[in-house]
Every structure is written in C-alpha cells, then in structure tokens.
PDB file of N, CA and C in Angstrom:
ATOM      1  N   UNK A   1      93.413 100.997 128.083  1.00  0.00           N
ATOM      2  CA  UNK A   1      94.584 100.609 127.338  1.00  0.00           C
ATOM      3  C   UNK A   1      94.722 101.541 126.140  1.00  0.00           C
ATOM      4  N   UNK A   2      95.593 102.455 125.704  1.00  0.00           N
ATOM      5  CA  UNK A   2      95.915 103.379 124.993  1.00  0.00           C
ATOM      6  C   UNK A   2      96.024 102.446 123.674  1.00  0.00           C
ATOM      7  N   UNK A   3      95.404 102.938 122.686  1.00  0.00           N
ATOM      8  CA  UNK A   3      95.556 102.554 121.261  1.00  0.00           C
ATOM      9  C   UNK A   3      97.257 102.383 120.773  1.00  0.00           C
ATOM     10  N   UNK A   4      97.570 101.122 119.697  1.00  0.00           N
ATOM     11  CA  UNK A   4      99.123 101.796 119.201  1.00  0.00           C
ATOM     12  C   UNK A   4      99.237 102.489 118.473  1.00  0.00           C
ATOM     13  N   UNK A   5      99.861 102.993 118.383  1.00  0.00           N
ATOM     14  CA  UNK A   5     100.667 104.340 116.816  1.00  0.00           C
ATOM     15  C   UNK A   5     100.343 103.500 115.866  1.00  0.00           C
ATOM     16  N   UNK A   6      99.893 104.417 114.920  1.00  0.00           N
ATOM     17  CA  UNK A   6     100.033 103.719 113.514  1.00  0.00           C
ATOM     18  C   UNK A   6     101.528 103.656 112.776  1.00  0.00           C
ATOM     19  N   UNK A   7     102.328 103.575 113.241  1.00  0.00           N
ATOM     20  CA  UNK A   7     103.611 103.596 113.151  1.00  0.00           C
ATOM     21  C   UNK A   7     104.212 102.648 113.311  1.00  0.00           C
ATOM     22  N   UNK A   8     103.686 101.462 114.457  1.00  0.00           N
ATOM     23  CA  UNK A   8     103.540 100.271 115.187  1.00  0.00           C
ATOM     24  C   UNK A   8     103.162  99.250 113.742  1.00  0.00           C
ATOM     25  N   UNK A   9     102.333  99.900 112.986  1.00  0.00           N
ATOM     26  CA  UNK A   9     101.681  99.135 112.152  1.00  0.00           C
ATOM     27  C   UNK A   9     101.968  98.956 110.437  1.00  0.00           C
ATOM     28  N   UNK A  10     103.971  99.927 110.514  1.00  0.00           N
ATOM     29  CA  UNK A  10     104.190 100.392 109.473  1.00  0.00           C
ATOM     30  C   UNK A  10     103.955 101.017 108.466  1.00  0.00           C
ATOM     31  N   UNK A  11     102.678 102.032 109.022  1.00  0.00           N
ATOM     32  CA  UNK A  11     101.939 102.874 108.391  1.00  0.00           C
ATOM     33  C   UNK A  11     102.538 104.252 109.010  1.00  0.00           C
ATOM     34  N   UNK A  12     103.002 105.022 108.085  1.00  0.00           N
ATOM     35  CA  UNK A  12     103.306 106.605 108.489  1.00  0.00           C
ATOM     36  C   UNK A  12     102.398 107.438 107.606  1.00  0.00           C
ATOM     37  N   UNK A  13     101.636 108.672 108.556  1.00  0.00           N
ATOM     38  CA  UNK A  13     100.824 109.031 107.796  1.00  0.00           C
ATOM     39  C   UNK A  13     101.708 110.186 107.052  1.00  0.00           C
ATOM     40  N   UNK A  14     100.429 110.576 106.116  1.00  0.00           N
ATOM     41  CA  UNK A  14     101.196 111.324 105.027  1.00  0.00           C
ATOM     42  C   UNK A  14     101.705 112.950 105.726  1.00  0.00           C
ATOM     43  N   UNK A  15     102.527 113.564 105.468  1.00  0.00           N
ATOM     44  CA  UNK A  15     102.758 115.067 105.481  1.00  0.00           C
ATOM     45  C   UNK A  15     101.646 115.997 105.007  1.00  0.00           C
ATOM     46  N   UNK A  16     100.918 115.673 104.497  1.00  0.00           N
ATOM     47  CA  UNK A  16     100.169 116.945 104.397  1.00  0.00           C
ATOM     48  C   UNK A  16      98.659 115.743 103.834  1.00  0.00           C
ATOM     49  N   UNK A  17      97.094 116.542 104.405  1.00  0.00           N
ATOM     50  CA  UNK A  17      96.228 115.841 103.799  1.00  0.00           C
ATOM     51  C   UNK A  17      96.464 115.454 102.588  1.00  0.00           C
ATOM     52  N   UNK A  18      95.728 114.007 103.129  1.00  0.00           N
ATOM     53  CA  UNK A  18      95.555 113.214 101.203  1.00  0.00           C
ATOM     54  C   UNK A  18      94.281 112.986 101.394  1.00  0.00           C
ATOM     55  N   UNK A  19      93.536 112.014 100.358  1.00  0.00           N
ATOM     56  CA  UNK A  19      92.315 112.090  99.559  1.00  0.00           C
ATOM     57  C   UNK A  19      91.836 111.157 100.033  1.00  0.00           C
ATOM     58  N   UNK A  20      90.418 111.205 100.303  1.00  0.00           N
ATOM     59  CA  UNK A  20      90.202 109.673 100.810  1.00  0.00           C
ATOM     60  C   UNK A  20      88.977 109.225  99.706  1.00  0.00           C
ATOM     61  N   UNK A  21      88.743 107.875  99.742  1.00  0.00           N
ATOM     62  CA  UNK A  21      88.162 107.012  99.056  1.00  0.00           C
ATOM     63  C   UNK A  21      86.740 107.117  99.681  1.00  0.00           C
ATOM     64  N   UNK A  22      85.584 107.106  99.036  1.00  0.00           N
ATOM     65  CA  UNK A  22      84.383 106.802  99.377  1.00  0.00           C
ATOM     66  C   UNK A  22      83.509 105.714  99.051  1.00  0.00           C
ATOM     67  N   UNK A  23      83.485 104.897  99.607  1.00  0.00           N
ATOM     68  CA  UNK A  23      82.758 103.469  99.539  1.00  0.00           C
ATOM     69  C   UNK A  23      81.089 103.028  99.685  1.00  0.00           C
ATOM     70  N   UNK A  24      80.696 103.083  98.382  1.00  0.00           N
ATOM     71  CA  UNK A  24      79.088 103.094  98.829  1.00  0.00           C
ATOM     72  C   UNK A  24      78.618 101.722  99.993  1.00  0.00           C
ATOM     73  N   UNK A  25      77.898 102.986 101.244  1.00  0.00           N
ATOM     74  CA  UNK A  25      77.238 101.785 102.131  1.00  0.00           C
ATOM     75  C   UNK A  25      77.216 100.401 101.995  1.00  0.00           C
ATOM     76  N   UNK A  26      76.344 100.240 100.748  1.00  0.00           N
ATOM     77  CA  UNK A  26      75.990  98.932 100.331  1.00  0.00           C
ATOM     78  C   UNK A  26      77.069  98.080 100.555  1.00  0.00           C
ATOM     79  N   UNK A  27      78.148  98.364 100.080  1.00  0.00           N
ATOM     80  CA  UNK A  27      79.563  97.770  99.628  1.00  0.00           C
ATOM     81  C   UNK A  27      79.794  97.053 101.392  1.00  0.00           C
ATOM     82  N   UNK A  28      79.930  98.311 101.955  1.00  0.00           N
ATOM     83  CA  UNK A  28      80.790  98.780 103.464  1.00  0.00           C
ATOM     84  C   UNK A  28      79.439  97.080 104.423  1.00  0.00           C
ATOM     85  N   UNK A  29      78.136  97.277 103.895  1.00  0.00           N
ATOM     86  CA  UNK A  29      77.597  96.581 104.800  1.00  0.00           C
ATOM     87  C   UNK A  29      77.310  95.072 104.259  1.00  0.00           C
ATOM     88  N   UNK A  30      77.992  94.957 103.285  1.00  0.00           N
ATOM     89  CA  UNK A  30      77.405  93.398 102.304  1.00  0.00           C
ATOM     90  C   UNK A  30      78.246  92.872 103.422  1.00  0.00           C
ATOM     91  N   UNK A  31      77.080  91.621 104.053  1.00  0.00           N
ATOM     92  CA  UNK A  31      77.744  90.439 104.181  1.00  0.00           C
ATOM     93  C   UNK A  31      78.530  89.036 103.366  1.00  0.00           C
ATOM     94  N   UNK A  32      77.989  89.745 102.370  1.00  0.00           N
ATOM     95  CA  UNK A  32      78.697  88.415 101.135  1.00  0.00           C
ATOM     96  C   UNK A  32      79.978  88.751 100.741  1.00  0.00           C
ATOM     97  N   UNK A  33      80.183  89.899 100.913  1.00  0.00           N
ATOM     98  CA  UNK A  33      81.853  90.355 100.139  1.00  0.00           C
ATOM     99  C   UNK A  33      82.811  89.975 101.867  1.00  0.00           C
ATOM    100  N   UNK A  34      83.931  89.381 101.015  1.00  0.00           N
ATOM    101  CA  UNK A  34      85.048  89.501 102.080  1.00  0.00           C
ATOM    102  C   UNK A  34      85.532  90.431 102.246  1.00  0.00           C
ATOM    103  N   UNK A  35      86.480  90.903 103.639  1.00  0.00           N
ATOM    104  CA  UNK A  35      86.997  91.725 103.271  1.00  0.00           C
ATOM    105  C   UNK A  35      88.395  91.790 102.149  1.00  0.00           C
ATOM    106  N   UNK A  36      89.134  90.953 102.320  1.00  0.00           N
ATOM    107  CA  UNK A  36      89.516  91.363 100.874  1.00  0.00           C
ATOM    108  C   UNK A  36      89.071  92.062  99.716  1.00  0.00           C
ATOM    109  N   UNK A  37      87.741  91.425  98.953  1.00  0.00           N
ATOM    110  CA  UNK A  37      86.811  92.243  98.332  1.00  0.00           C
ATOM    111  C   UNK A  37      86.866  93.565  98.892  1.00  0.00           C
ATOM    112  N   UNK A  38      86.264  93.748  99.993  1.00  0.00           N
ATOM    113  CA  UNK A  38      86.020  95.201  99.914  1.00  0.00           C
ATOM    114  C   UNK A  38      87.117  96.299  99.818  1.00  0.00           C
ATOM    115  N   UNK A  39      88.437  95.071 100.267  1.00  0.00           N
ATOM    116  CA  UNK A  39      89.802  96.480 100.308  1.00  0.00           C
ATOM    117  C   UNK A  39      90.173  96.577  98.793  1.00  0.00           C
ATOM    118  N   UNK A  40      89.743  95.544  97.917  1.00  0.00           N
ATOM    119  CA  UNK A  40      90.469  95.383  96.270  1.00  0.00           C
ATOM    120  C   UNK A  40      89.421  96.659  95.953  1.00  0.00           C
ATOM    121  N   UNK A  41      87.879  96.432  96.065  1.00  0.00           N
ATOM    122  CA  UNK A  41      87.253  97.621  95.373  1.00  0.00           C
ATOM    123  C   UNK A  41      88.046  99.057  95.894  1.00  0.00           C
ATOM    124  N   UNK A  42      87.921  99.350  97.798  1.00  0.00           N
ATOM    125  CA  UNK A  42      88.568 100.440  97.787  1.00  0.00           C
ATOM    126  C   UNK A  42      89.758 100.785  96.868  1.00  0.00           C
ATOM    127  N   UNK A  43      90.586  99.767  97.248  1.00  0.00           N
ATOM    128  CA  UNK A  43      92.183 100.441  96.645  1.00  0.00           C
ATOM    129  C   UNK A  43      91.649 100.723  94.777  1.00  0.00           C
ATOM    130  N   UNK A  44      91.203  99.937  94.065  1.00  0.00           N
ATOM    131  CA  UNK A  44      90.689 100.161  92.960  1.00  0.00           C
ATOM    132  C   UNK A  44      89.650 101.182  92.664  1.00  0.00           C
ATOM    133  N   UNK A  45      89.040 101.688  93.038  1.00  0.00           N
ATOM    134  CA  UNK A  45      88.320 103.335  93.564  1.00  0.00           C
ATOM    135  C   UNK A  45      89.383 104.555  93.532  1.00  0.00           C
ATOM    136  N   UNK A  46      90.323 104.583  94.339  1.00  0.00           N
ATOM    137  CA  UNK A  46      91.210 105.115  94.740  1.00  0.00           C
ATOM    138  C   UNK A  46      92.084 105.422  93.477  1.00  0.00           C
ATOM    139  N   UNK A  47      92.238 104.297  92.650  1.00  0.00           N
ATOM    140  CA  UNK A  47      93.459 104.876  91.257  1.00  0.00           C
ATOM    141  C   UNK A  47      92.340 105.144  90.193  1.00  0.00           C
ATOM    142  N   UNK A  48      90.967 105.070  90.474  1.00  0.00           N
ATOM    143  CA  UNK A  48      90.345 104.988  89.178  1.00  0.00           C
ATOM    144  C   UNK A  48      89.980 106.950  88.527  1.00  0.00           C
ATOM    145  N   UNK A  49      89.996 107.054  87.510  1.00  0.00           N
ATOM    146  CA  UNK A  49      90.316 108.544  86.839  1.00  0.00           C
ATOM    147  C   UNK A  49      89.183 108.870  86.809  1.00  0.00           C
ATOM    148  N   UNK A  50      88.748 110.040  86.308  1.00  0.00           N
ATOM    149  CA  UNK A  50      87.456 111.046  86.408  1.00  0.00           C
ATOM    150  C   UNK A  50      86.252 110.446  85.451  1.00  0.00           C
ATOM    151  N   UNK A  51      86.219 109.017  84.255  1.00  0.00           N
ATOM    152  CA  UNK A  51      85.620 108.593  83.937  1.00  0.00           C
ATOM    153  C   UNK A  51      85.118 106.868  84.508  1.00  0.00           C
ATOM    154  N   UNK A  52      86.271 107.108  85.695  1.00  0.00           N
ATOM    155  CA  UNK A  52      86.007 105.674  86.286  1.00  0.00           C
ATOM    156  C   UNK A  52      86.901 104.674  86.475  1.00  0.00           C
ATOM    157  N   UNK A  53      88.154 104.791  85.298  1.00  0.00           N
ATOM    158  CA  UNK A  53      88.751 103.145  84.673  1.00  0.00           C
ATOM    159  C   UNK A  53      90.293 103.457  85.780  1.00  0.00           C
ATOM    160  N   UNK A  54      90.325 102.474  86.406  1.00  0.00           N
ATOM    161  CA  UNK A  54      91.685 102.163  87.316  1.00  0.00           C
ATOM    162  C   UNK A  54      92.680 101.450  86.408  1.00  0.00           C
ATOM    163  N   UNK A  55      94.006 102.357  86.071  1.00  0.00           N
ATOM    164  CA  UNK A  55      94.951 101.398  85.331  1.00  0.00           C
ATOM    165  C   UNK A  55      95.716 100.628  85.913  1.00  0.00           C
ATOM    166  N   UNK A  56      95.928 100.033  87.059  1.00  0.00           N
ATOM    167  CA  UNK A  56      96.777  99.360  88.286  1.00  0.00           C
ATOM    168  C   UNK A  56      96.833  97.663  87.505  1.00  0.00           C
ATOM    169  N   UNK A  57      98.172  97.691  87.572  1.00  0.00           N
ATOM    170  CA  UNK A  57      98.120  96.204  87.575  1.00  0.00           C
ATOM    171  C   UNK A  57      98.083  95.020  88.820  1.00  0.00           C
ATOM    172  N   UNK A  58      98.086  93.656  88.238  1.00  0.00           N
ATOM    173  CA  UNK A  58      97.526  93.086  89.417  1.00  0.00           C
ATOM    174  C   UNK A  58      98.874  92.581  90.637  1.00  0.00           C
ATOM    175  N   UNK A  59     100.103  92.616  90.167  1.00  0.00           N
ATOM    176  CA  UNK A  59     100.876  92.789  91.118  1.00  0.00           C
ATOM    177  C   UNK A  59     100.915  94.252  92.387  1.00  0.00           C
ATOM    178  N   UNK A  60     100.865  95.207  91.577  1.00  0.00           N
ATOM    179  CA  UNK A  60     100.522  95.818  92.899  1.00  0.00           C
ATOM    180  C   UNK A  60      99.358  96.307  93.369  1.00  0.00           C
ATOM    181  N   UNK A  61      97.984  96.188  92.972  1.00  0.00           N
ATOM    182  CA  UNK A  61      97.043  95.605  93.277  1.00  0.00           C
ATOM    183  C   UNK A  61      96.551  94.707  94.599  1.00  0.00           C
ATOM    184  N   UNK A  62      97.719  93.579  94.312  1.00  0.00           N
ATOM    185  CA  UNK A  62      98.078  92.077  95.352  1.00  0.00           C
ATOM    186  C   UNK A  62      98.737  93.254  96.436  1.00  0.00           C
ATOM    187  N   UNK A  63      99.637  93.658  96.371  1.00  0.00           N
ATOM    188  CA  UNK A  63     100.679  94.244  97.235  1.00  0.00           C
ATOM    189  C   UNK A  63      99.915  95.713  98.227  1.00  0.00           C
ATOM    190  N   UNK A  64      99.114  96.430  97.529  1.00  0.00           N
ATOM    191  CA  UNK A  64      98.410  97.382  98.316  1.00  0.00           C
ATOM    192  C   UNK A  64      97.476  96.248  99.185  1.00  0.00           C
ATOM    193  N   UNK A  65      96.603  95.908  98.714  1.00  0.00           N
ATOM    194  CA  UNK A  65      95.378  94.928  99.758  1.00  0.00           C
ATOM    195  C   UNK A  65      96.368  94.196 100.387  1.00  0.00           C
ATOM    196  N   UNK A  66      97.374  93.247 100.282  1.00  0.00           N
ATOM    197  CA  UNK A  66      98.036  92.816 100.912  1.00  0.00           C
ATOM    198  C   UNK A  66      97.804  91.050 101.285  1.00  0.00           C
ATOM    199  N   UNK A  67      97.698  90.904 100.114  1.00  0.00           N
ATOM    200  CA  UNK A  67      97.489  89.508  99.848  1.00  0.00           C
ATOM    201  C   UNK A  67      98.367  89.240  98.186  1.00  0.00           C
ATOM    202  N   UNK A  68      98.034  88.009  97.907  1.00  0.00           N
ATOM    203  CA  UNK A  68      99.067  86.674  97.039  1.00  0.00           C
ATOM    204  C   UNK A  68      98.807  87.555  95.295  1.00  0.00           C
ATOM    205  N   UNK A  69      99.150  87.406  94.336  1.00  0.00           N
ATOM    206  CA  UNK A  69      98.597  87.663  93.341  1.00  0.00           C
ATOM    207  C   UNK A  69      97.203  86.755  92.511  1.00  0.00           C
ATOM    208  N   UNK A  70      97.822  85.293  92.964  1.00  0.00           N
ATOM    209  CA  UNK A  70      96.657  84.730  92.597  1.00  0.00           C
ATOM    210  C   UNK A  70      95.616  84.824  93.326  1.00  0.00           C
ATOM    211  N   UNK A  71      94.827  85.390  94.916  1.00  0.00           N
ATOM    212  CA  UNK A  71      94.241  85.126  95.495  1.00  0.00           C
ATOM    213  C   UNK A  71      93.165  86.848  95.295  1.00  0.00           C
ATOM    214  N   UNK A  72      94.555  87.525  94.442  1.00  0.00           N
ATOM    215  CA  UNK A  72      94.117  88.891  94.525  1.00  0.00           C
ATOM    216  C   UNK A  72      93.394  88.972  92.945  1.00  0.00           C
ATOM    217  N   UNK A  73      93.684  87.729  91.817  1.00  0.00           N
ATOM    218  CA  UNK A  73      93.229  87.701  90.395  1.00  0.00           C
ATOM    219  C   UNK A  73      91.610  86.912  90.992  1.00  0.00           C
ATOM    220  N   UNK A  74      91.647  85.981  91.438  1.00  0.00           N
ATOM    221  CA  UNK A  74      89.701  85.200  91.785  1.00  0.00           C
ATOM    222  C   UNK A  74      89.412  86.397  92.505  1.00  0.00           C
ATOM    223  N   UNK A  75      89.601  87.555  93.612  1.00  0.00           N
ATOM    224  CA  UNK A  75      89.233  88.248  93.982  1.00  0.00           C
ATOM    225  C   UNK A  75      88.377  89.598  93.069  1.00  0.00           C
ATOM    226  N   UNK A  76      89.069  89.546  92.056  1.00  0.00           N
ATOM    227  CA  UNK A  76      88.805  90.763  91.207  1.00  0.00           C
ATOM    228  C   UNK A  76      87.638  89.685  90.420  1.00  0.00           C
ATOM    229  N   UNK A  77      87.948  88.394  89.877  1.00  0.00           N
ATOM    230  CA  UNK A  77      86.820  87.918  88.951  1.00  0.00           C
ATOM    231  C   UNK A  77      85.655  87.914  89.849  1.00  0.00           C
ATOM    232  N   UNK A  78      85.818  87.693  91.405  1.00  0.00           N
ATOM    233  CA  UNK A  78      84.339  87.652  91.908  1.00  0.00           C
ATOM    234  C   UNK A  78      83.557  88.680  91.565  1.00  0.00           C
ATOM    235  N   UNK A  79      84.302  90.269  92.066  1.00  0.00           N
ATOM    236  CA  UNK A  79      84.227  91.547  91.727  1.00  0.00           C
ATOM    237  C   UNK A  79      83.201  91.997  90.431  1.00  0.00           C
ATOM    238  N   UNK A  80      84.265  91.128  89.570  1.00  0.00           N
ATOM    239  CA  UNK A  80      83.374  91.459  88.169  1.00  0.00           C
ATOM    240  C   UNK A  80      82.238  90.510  88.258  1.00  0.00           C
ATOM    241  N   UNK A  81      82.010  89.414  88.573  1.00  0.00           N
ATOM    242  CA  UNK A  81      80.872  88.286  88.462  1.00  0.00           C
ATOM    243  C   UNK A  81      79.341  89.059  89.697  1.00  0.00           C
ATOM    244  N   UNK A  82      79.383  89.483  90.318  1.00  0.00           N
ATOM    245  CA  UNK A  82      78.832  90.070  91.129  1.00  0.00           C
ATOM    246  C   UNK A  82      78.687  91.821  90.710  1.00  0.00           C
ATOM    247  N   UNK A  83      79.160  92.097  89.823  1.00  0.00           N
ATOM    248  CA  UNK A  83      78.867  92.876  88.886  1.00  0.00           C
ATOM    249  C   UNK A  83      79.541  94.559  89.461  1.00  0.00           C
ATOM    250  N   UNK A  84      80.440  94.344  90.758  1.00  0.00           N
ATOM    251  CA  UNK A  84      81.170  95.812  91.322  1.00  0.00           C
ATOM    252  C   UNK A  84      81.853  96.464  90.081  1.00  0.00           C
ATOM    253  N   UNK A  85      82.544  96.180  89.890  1.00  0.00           N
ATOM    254  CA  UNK A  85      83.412  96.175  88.633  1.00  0.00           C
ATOM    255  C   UNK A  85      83.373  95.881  87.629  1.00  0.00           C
ATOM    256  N   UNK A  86      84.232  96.319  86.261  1.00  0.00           N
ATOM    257  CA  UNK A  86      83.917  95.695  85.251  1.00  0.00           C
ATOM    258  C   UNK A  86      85.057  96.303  84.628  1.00  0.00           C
TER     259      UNK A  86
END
C-alpha cells in the first residue's frame, strides 16, 4: 500500500531546505512525556535563539503542536516541573 502525500496531510513541504530540530534521545525515548510534550519541546527548540530563550507565545505555540491553549499552558508547566524547560 503506497504511503499518502504529505499534501494529503496539509503539509506542503518547503521550496528549498529548511532546518531541522534536534531532540535529545532521552527526550525522543521518555516514556513519561506525552507526545504532546515532546512536540511543545520540539516546536519550542525550533524558535529558541543562539543563547537558548524561545520568544513564542502561547497561542501559537497551541496552534503549531496543534492542540487547545489551555491544554498547551499545563503542558508547558509540566515541561518546566520536570525541569525540560525553564
């Protein structure tokens, strides 16, 4: 059975390489993090600047991972309580 297009999935890829995110193992293999968790750290990785700090607010934040705003605010406090983030 042939895979679908990512196109199928409202994803068009970009025109020319983009950058990808690197996710330490640990992260990628915790059974305790949801995935939610793990897509909030990626996407938050991804905007964070050459000393670290991601300025993204939490509406689109919610909207990249693709979940609620409130579900995407306890998501980030777990984040910080478990000590990924800060």
């Amino acid at each position: 059975m042939p895979s679908p297009s990512p196109r199928a999935f409202g994803y068009t890829p970009p025109a020319q390489p983009d950058f990808f995110v690197q996710t330490p193992v640990s992260v990628v293999r915790c059974r305790t993090l949801t995935p939610i968790q793990k897509t909030t750290y990626d996407v938050l990785r991804s905007y964070a600047d050459a000393e670290g700090y991601a300025y993204l607010g939490q509406t689109r934040l919610a909207a990249e991972v693709g979940c609620s705003e409130r579900t995407e605010g306890q998501e980030v406090t777990n984040l910080v309580a478990g000590g990924l983030v800060t």
